[in-house]
Protein backbone atom coordinates (compact mmCIF):
# COMPACT_ATOMS: atom_id res chain seq x y z
CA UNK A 1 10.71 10.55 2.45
CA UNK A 2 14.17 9.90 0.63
CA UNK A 3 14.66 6.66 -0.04
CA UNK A 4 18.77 7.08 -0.72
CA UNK A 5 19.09 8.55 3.31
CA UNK A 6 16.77 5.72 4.04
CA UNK A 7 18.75 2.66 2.20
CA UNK A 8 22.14 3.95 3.52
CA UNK A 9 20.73 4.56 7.03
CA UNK A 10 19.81 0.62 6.80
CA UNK A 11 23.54 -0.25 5.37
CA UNK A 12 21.19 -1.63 2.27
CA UNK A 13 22.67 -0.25 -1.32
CA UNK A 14 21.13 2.37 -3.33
CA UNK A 15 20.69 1.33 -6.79
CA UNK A 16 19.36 2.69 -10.00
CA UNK A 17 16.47 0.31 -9.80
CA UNK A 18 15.54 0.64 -6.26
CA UNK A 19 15.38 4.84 -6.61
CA UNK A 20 13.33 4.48 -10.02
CA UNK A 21 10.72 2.11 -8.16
CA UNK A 22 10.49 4.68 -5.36
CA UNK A 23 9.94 7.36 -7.13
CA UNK A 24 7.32 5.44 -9.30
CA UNK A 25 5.50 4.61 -6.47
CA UNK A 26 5.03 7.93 -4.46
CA UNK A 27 3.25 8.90 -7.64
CA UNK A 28 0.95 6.26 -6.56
CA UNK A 29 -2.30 5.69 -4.26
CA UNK A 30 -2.75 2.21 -4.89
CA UNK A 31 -0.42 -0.42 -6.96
CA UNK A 32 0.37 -3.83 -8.25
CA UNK A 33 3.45 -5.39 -9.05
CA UNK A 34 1.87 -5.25 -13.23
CA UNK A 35 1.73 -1.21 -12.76
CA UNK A 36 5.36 -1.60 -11.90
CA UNK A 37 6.77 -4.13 -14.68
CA UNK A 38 4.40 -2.07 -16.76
CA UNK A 39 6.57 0.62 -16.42
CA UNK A 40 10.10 -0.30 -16.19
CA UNK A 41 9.81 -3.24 -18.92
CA UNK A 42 13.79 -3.24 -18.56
CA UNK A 43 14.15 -4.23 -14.83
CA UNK A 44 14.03 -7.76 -14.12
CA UNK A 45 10.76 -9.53 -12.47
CA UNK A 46 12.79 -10.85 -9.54
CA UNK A 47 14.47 -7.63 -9.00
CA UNK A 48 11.17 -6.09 -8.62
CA UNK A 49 9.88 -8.17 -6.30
CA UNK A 50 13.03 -7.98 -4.27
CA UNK A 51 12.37 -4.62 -4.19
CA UNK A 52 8.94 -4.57 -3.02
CA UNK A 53 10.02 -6.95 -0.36
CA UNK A 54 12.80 -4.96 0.74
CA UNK A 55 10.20 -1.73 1.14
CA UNK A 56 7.88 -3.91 2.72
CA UNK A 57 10.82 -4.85 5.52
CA UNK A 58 11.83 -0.96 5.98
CA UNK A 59 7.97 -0.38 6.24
CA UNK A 60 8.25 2.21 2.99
CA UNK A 61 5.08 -0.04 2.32
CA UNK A 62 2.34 -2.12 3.26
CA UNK A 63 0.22 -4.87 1.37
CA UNK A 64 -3.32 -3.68 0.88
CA UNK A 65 -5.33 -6.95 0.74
CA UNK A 66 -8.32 -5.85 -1.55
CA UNK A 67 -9.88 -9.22 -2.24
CA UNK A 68 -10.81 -8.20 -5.70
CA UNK A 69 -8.02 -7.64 -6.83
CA UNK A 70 -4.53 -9.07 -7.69
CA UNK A 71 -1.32 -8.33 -4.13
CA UNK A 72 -1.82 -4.25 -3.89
CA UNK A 73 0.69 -1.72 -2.25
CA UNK A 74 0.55 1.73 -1.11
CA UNK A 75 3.05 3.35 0.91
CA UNK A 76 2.99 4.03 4.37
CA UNK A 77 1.45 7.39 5.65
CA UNK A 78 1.41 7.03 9.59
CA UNK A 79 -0.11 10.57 9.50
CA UNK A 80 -2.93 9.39 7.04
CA UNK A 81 -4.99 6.44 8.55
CA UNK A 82 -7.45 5.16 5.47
CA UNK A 83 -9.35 2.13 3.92
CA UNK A 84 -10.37 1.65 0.69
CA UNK A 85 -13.85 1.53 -1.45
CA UNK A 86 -14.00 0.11 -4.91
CA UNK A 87 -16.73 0.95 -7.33
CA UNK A 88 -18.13 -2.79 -8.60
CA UNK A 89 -18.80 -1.37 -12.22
CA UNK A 90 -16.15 0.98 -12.76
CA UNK A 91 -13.40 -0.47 -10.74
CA UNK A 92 -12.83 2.72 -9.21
CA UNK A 93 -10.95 3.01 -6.21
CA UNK A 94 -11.14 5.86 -3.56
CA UNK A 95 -9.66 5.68 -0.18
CA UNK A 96 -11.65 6.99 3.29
CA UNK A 97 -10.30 8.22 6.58
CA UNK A 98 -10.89 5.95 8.93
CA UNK A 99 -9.75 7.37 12.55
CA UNK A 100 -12.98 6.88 14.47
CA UNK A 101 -13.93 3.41 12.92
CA UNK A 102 -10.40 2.50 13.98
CA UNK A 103 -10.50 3.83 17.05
CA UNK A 104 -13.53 1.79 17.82
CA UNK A 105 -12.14 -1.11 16.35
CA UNK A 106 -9.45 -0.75 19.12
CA UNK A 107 -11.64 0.08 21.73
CA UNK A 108 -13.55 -3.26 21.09
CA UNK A 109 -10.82 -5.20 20.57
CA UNK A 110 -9.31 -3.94 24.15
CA UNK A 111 -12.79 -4.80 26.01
CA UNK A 112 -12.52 -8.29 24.48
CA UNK A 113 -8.75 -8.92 25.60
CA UNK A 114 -7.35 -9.11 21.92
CA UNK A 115 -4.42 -7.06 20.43
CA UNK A 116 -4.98 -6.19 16.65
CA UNK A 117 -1.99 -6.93 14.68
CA UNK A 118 -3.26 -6.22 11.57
CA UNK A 119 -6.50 -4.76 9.83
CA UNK A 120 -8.10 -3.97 6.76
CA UNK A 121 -11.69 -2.57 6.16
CA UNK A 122 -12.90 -2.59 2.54
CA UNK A 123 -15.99 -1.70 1.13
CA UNK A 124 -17.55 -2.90 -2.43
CA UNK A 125 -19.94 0.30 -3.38
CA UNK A 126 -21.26 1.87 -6.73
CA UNK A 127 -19.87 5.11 -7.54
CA UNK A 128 -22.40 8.52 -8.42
CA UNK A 129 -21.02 8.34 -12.03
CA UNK A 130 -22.37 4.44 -12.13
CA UNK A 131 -25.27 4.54 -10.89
């Protein structure tokens, strides 16, 4: 993905900040707005999370909602379906494919007249090394 073609496709400016975010985030599974201010310690707080917000709106990224954990992002991979497992001692996380799950998920969903907007599966495990 390059986010320059991207921003000018959308008429949206392509900045400095915006490109350094970017490509600090494809380097990325999983992310918080600290791992980003932790970073850049030069780019202002608000202009960070204008930027995440402005990915979020292109769909460059999606909120992961991990309830242990502080708002997480990863970018979007339409050709990578996956949830996410965290390790409760180690705070390792790993991510899963998830195709069939979700495709039952779907399938229930449809038998039950409901239309998933939105879903996250998340399991809380202990890793090999922990236990």
């Amino acid at each position: 993905m390059n986010i320059e073609q991207l921003l000018k496709k959308s008429n949206l400016r392509v900045t400095k900040e915006r490109v350094d975010i970017f490509e600090f985030i494809k380097t990325k599974h999983i992310f918080t707005y600290n791992d980003i201010q932790n970073n850049f310690k030069k780019i202002w707080r608000s202009s960070i999370f204008r930027t995440l917000n402005l990915f979020l709106e292109l769909l460059i990224l999606r909120k992961v909602e991990l309830w242990w954990t502080a708002i997480t992002y990863e970018l979007i991979d339409e050709k990578h379906h996956h949830e996410h497992m965290k390790c409760e001692k180690c705070d390792t996380i790993i991510s899963f494919h998830s195709d069939n799950i979700c495709k039952k998920l779907f399938e229930e969903a449809k038998k039950m007249w409901f239309i998933i907007k939105s879903h996250n599966i998340w399991v809380l495990w202990i890793c090999k090394k922990c236990s």
